[in-house]
Structures are given as C-alpha cells and as structure tokens.
PDB file of N, CA and C in Angstrom:
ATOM      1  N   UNK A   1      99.806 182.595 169.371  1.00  0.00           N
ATOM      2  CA  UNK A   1     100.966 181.726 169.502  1.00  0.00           C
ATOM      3  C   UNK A   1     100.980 180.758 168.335  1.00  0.00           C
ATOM      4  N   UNK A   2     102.399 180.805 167.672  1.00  0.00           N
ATOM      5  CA  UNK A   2     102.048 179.396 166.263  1.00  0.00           C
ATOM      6  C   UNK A   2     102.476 178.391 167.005  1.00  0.00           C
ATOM      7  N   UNK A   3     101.575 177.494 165.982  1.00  0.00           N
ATOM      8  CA  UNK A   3     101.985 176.019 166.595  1.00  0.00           C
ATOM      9  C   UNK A   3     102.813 175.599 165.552  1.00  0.00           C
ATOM     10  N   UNK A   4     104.027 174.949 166.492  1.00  0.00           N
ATOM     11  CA  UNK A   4     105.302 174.690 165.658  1.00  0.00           C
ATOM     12  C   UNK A   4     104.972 173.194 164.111  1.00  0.00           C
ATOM     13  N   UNK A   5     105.234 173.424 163.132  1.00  0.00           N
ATOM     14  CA  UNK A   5     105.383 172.252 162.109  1.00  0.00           C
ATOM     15  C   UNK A   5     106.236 171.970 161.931  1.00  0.00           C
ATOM     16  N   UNK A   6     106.240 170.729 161.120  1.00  0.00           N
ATOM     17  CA  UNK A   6     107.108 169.726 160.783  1.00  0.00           C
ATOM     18  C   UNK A   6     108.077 170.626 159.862  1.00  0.00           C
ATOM     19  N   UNK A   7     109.076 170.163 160.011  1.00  0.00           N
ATOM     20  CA  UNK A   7     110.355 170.596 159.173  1.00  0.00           C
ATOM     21  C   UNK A   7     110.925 170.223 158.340  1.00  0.00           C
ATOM     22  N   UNK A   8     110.898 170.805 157.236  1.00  0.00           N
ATOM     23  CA  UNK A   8     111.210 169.923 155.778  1.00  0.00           C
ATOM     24  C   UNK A   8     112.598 169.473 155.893  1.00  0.00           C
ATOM     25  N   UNK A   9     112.773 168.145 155.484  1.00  0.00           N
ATOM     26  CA  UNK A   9     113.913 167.507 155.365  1.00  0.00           C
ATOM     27  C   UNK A   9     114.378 166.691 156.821  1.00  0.00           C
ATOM     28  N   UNK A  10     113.400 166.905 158.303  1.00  0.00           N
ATOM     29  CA  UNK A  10     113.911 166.467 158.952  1.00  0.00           C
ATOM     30  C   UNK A  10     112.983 165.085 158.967  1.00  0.00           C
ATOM     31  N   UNK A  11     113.496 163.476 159.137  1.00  0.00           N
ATOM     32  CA  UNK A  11     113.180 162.758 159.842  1.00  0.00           C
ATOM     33  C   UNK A  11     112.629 162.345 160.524  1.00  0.00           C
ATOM     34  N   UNK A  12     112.804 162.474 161.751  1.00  0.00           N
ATOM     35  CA  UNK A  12     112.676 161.998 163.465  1.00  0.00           C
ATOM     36  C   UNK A  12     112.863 163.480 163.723  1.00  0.00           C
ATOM     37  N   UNK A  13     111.172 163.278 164.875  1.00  0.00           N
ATOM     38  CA  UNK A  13     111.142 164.024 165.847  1.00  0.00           C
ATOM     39  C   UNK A  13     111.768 163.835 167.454  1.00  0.00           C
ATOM     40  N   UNK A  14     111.698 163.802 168.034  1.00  0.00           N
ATOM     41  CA  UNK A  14     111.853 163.216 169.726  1.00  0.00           C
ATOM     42  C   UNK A  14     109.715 163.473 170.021  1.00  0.00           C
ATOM     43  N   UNK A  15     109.887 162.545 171.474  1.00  0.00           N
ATOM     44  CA  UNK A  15     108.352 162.587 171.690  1.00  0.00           C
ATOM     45  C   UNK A  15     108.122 164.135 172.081  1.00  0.00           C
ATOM     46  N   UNK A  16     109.153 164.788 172.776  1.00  0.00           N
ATOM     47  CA  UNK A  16     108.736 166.032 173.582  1.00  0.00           C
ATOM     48  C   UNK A  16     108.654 167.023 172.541  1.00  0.00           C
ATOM     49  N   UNK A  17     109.148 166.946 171.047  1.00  0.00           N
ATOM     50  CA  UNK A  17     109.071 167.739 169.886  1.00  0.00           C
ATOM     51  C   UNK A  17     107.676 167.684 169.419  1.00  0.00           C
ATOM     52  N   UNK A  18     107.378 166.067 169.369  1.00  0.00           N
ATOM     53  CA  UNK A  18     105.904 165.646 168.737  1.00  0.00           C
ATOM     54  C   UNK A  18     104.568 166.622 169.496  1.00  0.00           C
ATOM     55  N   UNK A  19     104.777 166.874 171.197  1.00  0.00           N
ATOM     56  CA  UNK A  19     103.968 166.681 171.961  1.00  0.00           C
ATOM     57  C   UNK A  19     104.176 168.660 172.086  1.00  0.00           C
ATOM     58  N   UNK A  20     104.749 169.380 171.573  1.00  0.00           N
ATOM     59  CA  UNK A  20     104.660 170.664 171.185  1.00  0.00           C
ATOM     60  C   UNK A  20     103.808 171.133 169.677  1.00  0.00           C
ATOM     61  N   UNK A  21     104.468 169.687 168.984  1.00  0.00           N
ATOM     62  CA  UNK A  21     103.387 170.023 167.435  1.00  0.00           C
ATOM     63  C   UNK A  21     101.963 170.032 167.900  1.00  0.00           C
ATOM     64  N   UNK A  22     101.908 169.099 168.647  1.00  0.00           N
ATOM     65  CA  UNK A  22     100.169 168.637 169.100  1.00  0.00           C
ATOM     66  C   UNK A  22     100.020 169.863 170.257  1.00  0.00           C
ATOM     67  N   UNK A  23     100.547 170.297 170.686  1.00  0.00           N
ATOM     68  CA  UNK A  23     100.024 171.826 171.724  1.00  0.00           C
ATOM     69  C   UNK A  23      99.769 170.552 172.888  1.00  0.00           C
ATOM     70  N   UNK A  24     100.344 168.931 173.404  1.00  0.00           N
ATOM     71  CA  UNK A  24      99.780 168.320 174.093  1.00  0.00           C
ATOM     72  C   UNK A  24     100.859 167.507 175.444  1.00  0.00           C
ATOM     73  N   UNK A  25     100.637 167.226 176.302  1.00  0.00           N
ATOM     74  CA  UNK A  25     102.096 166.582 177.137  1.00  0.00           C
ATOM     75  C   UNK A  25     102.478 165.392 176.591  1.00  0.00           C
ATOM     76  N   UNK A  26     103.672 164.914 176.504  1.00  0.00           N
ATOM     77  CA  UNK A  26     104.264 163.564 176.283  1.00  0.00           C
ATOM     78  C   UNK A  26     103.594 162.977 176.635  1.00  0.00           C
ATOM     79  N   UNK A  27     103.022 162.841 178.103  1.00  0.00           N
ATOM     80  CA  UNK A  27     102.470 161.234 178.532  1.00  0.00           C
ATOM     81  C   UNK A  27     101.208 161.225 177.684  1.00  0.00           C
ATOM     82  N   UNK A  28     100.273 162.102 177.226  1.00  0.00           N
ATOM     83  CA  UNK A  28      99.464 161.642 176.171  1.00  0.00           C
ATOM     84  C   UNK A  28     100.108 161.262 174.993  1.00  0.00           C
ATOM     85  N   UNK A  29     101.062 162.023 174.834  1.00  0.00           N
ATOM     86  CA  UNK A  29     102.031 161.339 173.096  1.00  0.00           C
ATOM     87  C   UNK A  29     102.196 159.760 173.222  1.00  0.00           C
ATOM     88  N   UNK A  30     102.683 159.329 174.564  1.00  0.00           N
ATOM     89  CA  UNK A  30     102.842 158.507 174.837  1.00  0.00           C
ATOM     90  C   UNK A  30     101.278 157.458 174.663  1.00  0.00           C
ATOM     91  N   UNK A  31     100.763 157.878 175.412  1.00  0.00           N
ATOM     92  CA  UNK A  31      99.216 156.939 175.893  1.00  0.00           C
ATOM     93  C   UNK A  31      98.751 157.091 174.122  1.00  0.00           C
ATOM     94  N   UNK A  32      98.569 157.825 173.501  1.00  0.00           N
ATOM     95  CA  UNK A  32      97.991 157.665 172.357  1.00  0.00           C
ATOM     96  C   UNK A  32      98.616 156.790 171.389  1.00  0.00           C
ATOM     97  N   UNK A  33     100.322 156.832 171.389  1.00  0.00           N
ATOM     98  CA  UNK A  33     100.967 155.782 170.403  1.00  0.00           C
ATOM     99  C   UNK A  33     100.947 154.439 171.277  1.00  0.00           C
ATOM    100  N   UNK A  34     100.969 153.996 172.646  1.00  0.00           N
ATOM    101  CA  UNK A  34     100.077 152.752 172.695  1.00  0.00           C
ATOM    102  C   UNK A  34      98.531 152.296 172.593  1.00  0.00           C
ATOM    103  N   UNK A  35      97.795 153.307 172.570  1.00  0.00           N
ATOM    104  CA  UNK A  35      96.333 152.921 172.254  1.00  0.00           C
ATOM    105  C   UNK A  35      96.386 152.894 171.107  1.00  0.00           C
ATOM    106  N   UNK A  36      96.931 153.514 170.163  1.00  0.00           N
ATOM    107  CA  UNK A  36      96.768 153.531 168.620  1.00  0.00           C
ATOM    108  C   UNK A  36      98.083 153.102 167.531  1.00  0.00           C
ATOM    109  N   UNK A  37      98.883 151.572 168.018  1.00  0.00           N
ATOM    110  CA  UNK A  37      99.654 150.916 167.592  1.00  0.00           C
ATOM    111  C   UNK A  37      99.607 150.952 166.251  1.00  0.00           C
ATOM    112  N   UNK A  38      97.927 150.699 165.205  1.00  0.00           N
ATOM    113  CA  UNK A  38      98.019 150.739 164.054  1.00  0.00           C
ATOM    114  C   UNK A  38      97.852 151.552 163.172  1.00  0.00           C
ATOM    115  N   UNK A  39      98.149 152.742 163.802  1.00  0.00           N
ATOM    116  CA  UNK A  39      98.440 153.968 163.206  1.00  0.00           C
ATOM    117  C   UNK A  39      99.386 154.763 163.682  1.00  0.00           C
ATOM    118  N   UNK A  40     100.264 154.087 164.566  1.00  0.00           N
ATOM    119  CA  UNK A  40     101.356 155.237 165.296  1.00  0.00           C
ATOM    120  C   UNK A  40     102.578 154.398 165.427  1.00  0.00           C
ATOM    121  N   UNK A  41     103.412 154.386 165.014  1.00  0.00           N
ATOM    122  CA  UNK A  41     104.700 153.159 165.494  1.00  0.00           C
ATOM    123  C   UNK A  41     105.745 154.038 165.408  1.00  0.00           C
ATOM    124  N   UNK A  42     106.320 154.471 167.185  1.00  0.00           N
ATOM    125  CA  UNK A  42     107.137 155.040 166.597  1.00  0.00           C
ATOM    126  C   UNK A  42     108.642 153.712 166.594  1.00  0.00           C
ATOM    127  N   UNK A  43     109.458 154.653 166.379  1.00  0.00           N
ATOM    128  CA  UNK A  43     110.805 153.675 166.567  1.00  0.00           C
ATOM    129  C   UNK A  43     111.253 154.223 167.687  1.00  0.00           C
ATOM    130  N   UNK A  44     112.724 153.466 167.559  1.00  0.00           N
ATOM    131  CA  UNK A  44     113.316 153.609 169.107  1.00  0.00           C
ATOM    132  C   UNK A  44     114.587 154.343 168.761  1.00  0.00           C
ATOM    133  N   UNK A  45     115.074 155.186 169.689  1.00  0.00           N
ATOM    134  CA  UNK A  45     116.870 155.273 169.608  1.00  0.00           C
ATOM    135  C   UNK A  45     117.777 154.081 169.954  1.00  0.00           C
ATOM    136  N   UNK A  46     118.731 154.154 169.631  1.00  0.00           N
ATOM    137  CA  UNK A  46     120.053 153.028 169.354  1.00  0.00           C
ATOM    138  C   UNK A  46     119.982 152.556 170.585  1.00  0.00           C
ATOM    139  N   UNK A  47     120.262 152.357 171.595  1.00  0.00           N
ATOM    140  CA  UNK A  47     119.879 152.317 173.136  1.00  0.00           C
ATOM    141  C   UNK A  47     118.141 152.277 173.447  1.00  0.00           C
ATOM    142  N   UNK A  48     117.483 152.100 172.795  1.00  0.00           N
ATOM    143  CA  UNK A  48     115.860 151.474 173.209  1.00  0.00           C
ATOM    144  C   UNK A  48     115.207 152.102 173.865  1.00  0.00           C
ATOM    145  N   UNK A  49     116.002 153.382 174.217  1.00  0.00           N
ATOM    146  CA  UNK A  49     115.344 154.349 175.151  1.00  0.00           C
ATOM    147  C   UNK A  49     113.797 154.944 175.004  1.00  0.00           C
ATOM    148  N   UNK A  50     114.535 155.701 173.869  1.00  0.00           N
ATOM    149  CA  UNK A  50     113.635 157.142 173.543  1.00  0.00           C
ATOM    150  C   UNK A  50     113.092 156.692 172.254  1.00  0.00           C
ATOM    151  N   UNK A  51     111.222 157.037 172.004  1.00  0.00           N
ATOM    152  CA  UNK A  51     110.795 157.044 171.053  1.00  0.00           C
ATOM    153  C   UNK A  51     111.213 158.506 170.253  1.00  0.00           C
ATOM    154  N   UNK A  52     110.758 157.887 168.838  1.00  0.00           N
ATOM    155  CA  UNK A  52     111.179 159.037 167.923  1.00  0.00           C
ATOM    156  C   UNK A  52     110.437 158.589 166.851  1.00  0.00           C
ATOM    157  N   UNK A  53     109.501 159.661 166.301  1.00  0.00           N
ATOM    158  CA  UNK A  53     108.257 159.655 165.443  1.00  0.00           C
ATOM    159  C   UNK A  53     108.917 159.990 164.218  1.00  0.00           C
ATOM    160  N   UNK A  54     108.235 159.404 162.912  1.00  0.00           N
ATOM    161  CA  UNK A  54     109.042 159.592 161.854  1.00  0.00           C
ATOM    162  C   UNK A  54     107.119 161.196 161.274  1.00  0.00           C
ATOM    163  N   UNK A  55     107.150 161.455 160.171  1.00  0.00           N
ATOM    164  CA  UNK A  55     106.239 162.513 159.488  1.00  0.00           C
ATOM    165  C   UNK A  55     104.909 161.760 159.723  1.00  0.00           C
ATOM    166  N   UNK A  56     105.011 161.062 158.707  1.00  0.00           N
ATOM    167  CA  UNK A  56     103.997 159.727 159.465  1.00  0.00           C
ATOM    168  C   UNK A  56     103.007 159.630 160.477  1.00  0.00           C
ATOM    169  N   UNK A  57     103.793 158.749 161.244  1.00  0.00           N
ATOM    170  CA  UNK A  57     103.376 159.090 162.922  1.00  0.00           C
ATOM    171  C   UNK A  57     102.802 160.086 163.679  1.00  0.00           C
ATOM    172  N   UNK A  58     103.206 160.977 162.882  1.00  0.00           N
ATOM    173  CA  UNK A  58     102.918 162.724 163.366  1.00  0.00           C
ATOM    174  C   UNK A  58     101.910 163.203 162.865  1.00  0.00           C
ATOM    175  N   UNK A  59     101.794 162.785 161.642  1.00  0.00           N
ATOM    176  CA  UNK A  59     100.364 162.884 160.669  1.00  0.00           C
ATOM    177  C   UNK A  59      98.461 162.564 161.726  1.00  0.00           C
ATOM    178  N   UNK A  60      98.823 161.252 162.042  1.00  0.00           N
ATOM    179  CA  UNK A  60      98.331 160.070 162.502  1.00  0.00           C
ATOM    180  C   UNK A  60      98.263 160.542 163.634  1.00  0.00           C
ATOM    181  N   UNK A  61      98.923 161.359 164.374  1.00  0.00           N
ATOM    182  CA  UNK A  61      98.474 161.360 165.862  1.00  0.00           C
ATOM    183  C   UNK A  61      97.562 162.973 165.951  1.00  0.00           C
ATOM    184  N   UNK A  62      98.223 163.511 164.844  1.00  0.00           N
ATOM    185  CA  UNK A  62      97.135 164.691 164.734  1.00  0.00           C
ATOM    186  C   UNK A  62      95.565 164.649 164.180  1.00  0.00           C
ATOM    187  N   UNK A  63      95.502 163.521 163.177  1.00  0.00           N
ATOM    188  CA  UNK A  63      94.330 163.316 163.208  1.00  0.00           C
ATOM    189  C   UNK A  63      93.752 162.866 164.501  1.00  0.00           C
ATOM    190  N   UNK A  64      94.575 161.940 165.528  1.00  0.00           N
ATOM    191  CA  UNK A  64      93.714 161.624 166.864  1.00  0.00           C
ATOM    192  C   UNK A  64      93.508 162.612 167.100  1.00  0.00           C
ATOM    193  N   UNK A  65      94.206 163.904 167.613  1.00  0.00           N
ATOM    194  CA  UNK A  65      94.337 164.636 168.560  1.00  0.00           C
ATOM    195  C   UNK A  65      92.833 165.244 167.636  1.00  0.00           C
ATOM    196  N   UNK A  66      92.763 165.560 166.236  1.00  0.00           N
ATOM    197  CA  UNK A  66      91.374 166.329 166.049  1.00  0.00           C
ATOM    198  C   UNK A  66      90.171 165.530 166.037  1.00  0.00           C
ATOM    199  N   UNK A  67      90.292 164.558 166.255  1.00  0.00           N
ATOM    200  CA  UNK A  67      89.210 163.469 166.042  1.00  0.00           C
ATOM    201  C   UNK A  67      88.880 163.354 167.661  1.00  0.00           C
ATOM    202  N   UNK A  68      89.852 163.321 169.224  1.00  0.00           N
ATOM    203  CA  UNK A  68      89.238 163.382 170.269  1.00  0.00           C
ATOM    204  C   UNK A  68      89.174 164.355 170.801  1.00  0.00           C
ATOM    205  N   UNK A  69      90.219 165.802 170.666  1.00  0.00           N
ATOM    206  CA  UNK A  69      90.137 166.801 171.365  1.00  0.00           C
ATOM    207  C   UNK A  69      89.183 167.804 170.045  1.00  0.00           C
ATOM    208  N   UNK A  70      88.854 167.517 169.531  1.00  0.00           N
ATOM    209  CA  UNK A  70      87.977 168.860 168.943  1.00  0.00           C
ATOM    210  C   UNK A  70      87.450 168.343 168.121  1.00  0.00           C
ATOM    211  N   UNK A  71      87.002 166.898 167.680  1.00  0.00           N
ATOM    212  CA  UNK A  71      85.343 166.443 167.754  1.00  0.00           C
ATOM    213  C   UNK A  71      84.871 165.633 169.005  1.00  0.00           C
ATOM    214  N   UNK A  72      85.622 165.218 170.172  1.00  0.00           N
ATOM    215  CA  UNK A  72      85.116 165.128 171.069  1.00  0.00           C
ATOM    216  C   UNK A  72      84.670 163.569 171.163  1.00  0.00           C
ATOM    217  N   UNK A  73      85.299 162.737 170.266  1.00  0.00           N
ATOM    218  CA  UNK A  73      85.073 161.553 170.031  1.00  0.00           C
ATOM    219  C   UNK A  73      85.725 160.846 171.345  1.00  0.00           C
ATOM    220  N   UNK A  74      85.011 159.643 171.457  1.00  0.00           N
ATOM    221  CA  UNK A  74      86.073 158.665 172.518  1.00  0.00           C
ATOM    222  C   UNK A  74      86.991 158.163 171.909  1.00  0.00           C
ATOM    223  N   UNK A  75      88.104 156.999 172.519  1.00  0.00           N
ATOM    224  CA  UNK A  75      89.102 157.043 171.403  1.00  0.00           C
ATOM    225  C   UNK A  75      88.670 155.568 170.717  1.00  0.00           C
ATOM    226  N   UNK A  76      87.869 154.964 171.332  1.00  0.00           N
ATOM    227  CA  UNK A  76      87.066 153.373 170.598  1.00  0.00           C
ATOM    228  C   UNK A  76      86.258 154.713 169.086  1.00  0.00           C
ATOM    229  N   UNK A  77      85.565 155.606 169.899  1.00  0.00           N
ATOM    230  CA  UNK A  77      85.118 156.078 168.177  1.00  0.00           C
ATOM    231  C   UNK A  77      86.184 157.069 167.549  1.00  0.00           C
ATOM    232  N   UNK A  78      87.126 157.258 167.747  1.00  0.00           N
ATOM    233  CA  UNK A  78      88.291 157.962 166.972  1.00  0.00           C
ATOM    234  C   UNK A  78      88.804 156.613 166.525  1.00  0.00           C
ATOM    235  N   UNK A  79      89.424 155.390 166.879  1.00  0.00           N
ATOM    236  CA  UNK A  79      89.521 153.943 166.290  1.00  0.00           C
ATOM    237  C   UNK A  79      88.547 153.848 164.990  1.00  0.00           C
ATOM    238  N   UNK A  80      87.594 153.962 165.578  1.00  0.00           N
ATOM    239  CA  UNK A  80      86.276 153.441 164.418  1.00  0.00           C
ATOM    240  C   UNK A  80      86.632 154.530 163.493  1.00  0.00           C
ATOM    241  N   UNK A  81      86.876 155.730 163.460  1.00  0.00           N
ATOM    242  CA  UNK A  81      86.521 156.606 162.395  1.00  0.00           C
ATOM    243  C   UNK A  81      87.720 156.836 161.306  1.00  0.00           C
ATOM    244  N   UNK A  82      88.807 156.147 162.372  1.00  0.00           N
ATOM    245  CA  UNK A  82      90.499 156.277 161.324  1.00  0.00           C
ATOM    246  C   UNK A  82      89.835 154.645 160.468  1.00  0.00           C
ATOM    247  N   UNK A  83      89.098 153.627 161.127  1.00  0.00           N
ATOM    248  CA  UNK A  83      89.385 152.420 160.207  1.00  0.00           C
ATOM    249  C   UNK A  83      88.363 152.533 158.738  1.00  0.00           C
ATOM    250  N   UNK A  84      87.352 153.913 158.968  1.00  0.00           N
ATOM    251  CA  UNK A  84      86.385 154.072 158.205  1.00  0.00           C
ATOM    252  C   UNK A  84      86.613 154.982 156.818  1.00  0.00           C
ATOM    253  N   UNK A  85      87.321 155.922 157.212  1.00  0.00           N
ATOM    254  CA  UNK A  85      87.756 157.325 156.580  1.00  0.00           C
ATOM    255  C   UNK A  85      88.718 158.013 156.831  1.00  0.00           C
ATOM    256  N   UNK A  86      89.716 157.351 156.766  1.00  0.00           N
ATOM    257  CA  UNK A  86      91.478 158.031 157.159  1.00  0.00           C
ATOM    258  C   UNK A  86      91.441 159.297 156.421  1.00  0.00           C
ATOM    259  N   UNK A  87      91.579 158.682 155.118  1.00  0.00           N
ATOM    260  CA  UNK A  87      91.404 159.874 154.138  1.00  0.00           C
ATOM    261  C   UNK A  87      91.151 160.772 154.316  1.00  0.00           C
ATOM    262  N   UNK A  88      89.978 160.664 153.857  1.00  0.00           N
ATOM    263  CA  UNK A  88      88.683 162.386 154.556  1.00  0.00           C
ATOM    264  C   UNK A  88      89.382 163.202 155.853  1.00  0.00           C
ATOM    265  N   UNK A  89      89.675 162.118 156.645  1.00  0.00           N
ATOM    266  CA  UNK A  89      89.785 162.839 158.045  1.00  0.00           C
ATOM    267  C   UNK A  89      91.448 163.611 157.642  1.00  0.00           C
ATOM    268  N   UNK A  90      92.306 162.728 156.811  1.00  0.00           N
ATOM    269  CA  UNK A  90      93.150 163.592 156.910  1.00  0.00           C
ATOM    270  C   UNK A  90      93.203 165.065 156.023  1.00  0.00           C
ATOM    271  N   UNK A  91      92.653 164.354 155.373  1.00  0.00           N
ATOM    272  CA  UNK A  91      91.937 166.095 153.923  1.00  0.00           C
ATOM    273  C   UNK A  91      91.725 167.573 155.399  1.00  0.00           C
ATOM    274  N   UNK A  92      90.910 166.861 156.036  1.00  0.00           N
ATOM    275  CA  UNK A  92      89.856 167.646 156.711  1.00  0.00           C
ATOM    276  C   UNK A  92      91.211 168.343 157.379  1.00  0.00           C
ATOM    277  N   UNK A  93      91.771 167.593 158.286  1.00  0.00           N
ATOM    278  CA  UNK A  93      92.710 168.005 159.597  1.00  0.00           C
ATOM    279  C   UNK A  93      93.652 168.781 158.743  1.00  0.00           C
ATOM    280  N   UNK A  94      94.286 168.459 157.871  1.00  0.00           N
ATOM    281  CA  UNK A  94      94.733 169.510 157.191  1.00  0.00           C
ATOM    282  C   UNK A  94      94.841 170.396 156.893  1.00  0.00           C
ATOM    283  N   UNK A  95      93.513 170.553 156.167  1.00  0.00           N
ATOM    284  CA  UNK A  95      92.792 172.056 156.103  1.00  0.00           C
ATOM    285  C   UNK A  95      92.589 173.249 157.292  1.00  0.00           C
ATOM    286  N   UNK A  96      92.462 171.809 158.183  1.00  0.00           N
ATOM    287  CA  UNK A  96      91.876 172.946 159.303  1.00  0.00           C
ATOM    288  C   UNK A  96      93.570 173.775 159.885  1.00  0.00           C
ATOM    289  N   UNK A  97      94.879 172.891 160.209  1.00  0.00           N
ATOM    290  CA  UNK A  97      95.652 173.066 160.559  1.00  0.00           C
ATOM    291  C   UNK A  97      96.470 174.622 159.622  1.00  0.00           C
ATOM    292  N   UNK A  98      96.371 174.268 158.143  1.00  0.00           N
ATOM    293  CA  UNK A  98      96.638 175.269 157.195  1.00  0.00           C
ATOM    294  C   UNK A  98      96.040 176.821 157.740  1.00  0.00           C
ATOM    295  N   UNK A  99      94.494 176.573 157.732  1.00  0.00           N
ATOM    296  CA  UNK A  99      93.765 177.809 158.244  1.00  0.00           C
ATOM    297  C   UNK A  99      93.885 178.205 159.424  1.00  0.00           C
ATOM    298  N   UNK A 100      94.312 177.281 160.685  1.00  0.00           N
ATOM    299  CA  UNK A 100      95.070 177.993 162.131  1.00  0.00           C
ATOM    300  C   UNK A 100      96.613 178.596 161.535  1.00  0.00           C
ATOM    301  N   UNK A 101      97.150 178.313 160.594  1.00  0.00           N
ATOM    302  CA  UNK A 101      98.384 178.981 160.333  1.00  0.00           C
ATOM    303  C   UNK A 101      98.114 180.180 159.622  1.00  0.00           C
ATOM    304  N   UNK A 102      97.105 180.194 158.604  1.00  0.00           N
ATOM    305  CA  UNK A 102      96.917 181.633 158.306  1.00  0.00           C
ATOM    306  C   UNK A 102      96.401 182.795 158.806  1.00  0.00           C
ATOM    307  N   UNK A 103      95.366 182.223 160.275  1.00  0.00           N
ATOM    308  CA  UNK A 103      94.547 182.538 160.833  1.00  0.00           C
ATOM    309  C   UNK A 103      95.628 183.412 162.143  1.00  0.00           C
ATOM    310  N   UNK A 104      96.884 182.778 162.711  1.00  0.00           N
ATOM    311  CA  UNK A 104      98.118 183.509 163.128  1.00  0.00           C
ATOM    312  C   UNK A 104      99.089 184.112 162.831  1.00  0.00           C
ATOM    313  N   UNK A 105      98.789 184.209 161.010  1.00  0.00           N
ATOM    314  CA  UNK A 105      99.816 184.976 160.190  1.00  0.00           C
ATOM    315  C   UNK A 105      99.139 186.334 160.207  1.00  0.00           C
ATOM    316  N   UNK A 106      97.406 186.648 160.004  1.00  0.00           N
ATOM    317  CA  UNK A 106      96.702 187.560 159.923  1.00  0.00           C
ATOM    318  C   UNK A 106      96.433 188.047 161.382  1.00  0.00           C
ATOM    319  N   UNK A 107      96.679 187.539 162.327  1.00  0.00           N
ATOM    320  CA  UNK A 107      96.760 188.254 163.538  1.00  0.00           C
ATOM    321  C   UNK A 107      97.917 188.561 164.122  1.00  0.00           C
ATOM    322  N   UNK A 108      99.133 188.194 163.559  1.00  0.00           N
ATOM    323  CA  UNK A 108      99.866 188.913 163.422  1.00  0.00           C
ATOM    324  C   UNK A 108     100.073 190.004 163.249  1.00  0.00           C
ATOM    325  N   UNK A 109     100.019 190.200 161.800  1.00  0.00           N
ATOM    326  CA  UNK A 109      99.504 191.294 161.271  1.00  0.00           C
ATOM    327  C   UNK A 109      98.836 192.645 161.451  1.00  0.00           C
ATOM    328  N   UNK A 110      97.663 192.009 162.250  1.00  0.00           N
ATOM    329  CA  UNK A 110      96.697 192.823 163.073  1.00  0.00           C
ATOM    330  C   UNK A 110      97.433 193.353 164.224  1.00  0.00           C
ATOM    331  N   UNK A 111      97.847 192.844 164.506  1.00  0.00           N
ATOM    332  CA  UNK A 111      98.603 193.566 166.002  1.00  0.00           C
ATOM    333  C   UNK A 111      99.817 193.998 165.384  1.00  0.00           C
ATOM    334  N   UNK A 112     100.621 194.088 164.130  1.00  0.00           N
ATOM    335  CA  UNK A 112     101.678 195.132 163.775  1.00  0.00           C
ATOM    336  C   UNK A 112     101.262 196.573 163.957  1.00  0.00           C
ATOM    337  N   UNK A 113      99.801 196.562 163.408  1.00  0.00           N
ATOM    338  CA  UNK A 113      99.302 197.845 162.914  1.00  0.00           C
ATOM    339  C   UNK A 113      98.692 198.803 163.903  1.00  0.00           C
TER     340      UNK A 113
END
C-alpha cells in the first residue's frame, strides 16, 4: 500500500489529509500538534474551525511520528531529540520515507510479473 505524499504546489492540507500521510488517526494529529506547539502550528480555517497544516508542519510531525512510533522514544525524549538534532533527524526520516517509496515501487513490480 503507498503512503500518500505531499503534493507539489499544494499549500494546506486538512488534519484528516495530514493523518493519512502519517498512516495515523486525527486525534493523534491532533494530540501531537498540541504536545508539540514548537514544532507544529497549524493554522485555522476562516471560521476557526478546522486546522490545516501548511508542508512544514507535515515535515515536523513526521519526524515525531519516526522519532515515537519507530524509535520508540517517549514524546519528553522525541522533545529532547527535535531540540538537539532536527537536522539529522530530518536527513534521516527522509531517507527512510524515500526508500519505503521505492521499496513499494519494486514490489509493485514484483507482483506485475
């Protein structure tokens, strides 16, 4: 199954868009952009309703998501490790995300044949 990416040229996601990029439910989209205010802000729609994540935001919550769901960190040490090495971590999550996309292009593949 691919996991859906960001779309060139678009903006704003909605949370329930964000929370398909992350393979994760809203109410964590949710719980993670209030635990992690200084790395996640989303904005609001015209009416104050509905959050809506700009590329950014989306960046930032995927490093959480690899920093607690698949290194297994708490989120006080996923905190500690974005205020230590954003960078790195985002190099890293990157990479890894690139190689789950090639990694479903070649099994693709595999099952054409």
């Amino acid at each position: 199954m691919d996991t859906p990416e960001l779309q060139p040229g678009k903006l704003f996601y909605s949370i329930s868009e964000v929370a398909d990029i992350l393979g994760e439910s809203v109410s964590l989209v949710r719980f993670w952009s209030d635990t992690f205010p200084k790395y996640v802000k989303p904005k609001r729609t015209q009416n104050k309703k509905n959050r809506i994540y700009d590329g950014e935001a989306i960046r930032n919550l995927q490093l959480i998501h690899y920093l607690v769901k698949e290194q297994g960190l708490t989120l006080e040490g996923a905190a500690k490790r974005l205020e230590e090495n954003k960078e790195g971590l985002d190099n890293r999550s990157e990479v890894i995300t690139r190689l789950r996309g090639i990694r479903a292009e070649l099994q693709k593949i595999y099952e054409s044949m």
